[in-house]
N, C-alpha and C. Protein backbone atom coordinates (compact mmCIF):
# COMPACT_ATOMS: atom_id res chain seq x y z
N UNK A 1 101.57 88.81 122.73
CA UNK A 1 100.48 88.55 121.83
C UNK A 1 100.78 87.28 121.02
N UNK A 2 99.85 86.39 120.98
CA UNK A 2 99.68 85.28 120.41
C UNK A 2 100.19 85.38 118.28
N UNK A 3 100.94 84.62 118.22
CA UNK A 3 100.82 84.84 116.35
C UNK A 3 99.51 84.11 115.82
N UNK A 4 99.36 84.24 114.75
CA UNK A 4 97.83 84.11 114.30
C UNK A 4 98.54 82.76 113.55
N UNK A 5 97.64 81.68 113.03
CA UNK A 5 98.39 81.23 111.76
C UNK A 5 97.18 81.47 110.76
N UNK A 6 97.48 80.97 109.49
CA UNK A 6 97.00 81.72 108.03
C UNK A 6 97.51 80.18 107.23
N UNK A 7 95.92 79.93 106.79
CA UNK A 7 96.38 78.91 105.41
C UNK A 7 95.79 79.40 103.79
N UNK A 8 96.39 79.98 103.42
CA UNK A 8 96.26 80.56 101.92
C UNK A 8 96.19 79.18 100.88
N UNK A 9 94.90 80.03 100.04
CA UNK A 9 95.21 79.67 98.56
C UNK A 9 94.96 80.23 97.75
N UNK A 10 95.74 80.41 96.36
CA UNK A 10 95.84 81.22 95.33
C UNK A 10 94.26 81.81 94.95
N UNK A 11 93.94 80.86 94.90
CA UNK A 11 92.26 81.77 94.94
C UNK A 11 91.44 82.26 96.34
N UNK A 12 92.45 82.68 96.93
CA UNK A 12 92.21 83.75 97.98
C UNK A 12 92.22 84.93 97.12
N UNK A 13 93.38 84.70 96.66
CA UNK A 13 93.79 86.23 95.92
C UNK A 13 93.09 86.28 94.56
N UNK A 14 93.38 85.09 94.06
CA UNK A 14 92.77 85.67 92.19
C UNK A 14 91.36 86.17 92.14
N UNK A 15 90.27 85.71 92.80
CA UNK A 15 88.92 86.64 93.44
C UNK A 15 88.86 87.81 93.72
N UNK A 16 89.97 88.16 93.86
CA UNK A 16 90.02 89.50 93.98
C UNK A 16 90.44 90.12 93.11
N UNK A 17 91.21 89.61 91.95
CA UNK A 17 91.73 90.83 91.33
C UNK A 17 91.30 90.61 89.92
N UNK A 18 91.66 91.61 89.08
CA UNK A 18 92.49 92.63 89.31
C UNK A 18 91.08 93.60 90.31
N UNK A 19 92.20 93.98 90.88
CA UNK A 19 91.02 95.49 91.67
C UNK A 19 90.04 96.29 91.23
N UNK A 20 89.35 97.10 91.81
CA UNK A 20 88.41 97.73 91.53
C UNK A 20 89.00 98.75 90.79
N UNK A 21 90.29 99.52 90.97
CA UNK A 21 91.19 100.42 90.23
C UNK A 21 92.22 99.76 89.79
N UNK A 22 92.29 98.18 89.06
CA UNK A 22 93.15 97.54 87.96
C UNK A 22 93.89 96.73 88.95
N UNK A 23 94.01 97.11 90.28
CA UNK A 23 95.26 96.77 91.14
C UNK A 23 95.85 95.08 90.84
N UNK A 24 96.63 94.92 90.21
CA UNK A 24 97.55 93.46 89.83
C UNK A 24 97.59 92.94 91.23
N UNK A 25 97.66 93.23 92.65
CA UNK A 25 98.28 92.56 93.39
C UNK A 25 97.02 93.12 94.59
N UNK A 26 97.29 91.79 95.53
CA UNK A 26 96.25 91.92 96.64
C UNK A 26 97.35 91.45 97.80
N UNK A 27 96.82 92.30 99.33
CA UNK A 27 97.65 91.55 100.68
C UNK A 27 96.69 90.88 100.94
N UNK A 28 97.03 89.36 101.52
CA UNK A 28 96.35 88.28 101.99
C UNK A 28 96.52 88.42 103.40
N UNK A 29 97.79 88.53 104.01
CA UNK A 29 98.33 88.57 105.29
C UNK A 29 99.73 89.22 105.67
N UNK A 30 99.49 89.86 107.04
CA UNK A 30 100.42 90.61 107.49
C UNK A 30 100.57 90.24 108.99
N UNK A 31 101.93 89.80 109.42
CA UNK A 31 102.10 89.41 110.51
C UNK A 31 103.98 89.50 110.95
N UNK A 32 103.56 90.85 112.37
CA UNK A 32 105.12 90.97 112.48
C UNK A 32 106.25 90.92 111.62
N UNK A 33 105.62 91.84 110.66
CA UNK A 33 106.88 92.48 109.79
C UNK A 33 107.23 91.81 108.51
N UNK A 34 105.98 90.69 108.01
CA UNK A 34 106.30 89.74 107.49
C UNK A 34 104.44 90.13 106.44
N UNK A 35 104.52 90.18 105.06
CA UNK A 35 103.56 90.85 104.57
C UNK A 35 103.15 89.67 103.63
N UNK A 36 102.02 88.80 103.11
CA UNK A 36 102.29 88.18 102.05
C UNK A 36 101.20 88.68 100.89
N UNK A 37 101.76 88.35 99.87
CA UNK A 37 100.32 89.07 98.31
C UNK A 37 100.35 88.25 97.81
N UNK A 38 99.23 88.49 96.97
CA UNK A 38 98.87 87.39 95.90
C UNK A 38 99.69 88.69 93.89
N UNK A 39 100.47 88.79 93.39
CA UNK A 39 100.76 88.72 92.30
C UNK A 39 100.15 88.50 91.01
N UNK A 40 99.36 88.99 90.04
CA UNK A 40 99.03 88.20 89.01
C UNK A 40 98.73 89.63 88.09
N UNK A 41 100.14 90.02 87.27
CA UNK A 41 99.92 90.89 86.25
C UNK A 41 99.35 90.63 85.29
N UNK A 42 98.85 91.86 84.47
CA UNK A 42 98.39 91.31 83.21
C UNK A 42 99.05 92.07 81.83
N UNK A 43 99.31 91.54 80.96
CA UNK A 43 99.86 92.25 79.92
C UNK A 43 101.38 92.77 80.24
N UNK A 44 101.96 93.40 81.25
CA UNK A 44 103.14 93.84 81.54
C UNK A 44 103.34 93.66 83.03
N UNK A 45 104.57 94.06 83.22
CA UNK A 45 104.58 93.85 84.95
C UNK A 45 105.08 95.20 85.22
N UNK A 46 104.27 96.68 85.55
CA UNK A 46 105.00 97.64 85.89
C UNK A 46 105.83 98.20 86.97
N UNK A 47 106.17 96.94 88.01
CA UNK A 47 106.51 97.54 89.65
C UNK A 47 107.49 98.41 89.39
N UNK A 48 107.96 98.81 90.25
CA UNK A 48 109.07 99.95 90.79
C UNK A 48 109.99 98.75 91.89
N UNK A 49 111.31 98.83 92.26
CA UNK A 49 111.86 98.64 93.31
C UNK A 49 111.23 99.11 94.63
N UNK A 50 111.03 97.88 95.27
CA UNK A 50 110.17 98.19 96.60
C UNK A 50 111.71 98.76 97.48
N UNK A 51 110.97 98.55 98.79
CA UNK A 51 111.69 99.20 99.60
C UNK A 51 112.27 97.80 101.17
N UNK A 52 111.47 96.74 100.69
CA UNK A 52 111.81 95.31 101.41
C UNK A 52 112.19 94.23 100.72
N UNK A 53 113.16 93.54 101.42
CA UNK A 53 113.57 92.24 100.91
C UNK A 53 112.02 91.74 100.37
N UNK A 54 112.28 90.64 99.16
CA UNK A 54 110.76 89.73 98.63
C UNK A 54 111.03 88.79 98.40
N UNK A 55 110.75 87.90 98.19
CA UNK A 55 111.00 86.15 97.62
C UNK A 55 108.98 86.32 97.36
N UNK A 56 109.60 85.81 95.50
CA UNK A 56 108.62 85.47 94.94
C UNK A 56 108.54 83.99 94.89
N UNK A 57 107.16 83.26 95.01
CA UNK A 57 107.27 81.85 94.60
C UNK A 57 106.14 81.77 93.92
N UNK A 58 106.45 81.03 92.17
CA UNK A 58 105.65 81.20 91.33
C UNK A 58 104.58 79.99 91.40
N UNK A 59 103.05 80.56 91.08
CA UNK A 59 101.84 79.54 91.04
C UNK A 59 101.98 79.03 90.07
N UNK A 60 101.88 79.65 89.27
CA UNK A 60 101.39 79.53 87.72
C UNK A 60 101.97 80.12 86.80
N UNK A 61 102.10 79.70 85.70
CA UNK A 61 102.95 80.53 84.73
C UNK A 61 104.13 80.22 84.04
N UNK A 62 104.27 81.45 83.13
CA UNK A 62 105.80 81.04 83.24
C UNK A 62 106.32 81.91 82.38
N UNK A 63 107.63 82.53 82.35
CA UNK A 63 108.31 83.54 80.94
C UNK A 63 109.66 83.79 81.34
N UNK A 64 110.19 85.35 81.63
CA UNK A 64 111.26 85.56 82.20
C UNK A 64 111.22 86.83 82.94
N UNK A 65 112.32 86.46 83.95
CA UNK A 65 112.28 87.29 85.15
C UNK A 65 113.67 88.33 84.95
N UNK A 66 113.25 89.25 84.81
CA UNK A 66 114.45 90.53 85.11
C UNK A 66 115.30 90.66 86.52
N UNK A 67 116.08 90.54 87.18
CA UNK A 67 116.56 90.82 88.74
C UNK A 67 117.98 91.74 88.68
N UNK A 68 117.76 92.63 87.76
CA UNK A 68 118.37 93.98 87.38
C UNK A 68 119.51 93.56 87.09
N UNK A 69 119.96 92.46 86.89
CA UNK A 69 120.96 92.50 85.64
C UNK A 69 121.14 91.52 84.50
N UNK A 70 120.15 90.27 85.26
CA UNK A 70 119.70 89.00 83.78
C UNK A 70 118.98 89.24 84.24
N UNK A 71 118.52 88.22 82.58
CA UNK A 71 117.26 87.55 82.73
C UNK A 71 116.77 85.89 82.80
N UNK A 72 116.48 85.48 83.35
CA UNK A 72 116.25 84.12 83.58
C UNK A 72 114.71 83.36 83.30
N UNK A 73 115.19 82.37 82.47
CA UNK A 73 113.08 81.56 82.87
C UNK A 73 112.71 81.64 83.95
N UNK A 74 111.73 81.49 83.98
CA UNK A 74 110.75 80.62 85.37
C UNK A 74 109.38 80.52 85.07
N UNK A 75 108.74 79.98 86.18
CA UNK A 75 108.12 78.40 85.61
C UNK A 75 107.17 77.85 87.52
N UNK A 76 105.88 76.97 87.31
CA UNK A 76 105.85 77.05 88.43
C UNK A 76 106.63 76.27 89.37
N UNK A 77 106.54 77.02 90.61
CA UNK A 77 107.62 76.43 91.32
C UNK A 77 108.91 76.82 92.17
N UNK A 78 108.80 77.99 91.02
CA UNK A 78 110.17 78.34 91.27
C UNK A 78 110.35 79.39 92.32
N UNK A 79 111.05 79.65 92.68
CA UNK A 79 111.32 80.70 93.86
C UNK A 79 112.32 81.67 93.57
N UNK A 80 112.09 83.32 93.46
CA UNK A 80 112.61 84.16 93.67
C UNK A 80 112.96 85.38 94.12
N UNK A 81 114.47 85.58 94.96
CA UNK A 81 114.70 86.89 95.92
C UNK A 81 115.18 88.24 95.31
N UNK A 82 114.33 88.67 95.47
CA UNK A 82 114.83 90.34 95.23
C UNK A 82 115.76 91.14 96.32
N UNK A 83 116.49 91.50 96.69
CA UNK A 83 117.16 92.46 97.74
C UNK A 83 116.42 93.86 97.29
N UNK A 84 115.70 94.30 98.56
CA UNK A 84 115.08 95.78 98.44
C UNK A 84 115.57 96.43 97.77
N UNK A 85 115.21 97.50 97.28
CA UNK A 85 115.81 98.17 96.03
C UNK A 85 116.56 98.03 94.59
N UNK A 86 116.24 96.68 94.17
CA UNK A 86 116.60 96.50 93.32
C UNK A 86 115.63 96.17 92.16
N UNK A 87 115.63 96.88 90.54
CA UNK A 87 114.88 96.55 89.84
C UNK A 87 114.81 95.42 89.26
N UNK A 88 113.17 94.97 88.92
CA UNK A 88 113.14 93.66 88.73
C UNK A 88 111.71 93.73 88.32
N UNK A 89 111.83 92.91 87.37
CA UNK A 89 110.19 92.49 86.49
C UNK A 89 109.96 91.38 86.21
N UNK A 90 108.83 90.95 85.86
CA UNK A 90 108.13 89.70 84.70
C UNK A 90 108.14 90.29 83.51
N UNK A 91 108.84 89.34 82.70
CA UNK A 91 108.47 89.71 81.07
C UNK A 91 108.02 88.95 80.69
N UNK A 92 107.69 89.32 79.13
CA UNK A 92 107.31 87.71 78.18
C UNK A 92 106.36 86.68 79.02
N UNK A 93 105.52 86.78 79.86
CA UNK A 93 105.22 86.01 80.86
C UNK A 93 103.91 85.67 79.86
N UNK A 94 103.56 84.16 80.49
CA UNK A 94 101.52 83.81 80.32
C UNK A 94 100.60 84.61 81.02
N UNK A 95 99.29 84.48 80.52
CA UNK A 95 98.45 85.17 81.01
C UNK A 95 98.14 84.85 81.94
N UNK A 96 98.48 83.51 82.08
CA UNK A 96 97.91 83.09 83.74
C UNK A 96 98.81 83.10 84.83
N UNK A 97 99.90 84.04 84.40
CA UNK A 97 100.65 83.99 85.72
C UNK A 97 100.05 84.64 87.12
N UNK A 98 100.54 84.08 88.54
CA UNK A 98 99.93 84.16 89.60
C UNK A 98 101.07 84.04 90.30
N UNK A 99 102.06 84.98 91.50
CA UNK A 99 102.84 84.85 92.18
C UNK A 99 102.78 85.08 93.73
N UNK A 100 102.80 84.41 94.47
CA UNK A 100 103.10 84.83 95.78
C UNK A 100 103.75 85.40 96.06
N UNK A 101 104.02 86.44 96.57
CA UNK A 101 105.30 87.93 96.65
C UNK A 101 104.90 87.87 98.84
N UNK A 102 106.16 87.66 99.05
CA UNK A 102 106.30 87.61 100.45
C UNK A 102 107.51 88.59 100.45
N UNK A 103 106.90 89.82 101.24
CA UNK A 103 108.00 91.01 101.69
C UNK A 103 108.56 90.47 103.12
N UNK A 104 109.42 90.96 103.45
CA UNK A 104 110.26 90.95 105.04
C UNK A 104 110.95 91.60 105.43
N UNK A 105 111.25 91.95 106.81
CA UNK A 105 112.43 93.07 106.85
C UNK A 105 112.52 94.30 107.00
N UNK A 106 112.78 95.02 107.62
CA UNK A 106 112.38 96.67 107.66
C UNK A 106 113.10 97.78 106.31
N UNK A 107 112.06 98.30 105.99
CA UNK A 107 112.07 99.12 104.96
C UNK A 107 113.87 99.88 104.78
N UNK A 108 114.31 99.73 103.67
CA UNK A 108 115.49 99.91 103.82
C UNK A 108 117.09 99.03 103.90
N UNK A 109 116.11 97.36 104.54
CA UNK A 109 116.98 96.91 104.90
C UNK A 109 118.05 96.18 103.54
């Protein structure tokens, strides 16, 4: 089977959200194991530790990022990896933050 290609832009996703039930985050595309969202909390960032590697890369925005044991700025531009299961948030962030959240990897890994 042929791969598809996909050209995103952030207002793919911000049109959509927040969801019809609040939802902060939208999937844009999913292809062989490889998932991408559009990101854009509001007021707090409540995730849980997923269950796949992520690399966030930030649109817009900017405050500090939790990755369960600092905390660090960021800002657009910037790029950051979570290892599955590990807790991790936006704090202190702008209102206009907007992140690309790209999962990978099989659940667990």
């Amino acid at each position: 089977m042929a791969s598809r290609t996909a050209h995103l832009t952030p207002e793919d996703g911000l049109v959509r959200l927040p969801g019809p039930g609040g939802e902060r985050f939208v999937s844009l595309f999913e292809q062989a194991g490889l998932e991408v969202e559009l990101y854009a909390p509001r007021g707090n960032d409540p995730q849980q530790p997923h269950d796949r590697d992520e690399l966030y890369v930030v649109i817009r925005g900017s405050g500090m990022f939790f990755d369960g044991v600092t905390r660090r700025e960021f800002g657009p531009g910037h790029l950051l990896f979570v290892p599955a299961g590990v807790e991790h948030r936006f704090e202190e962030f702008t209102d206009d933050l907007a992140v690309w959240v790209v999962f990978f990897g099989s659940a667990g890994s």
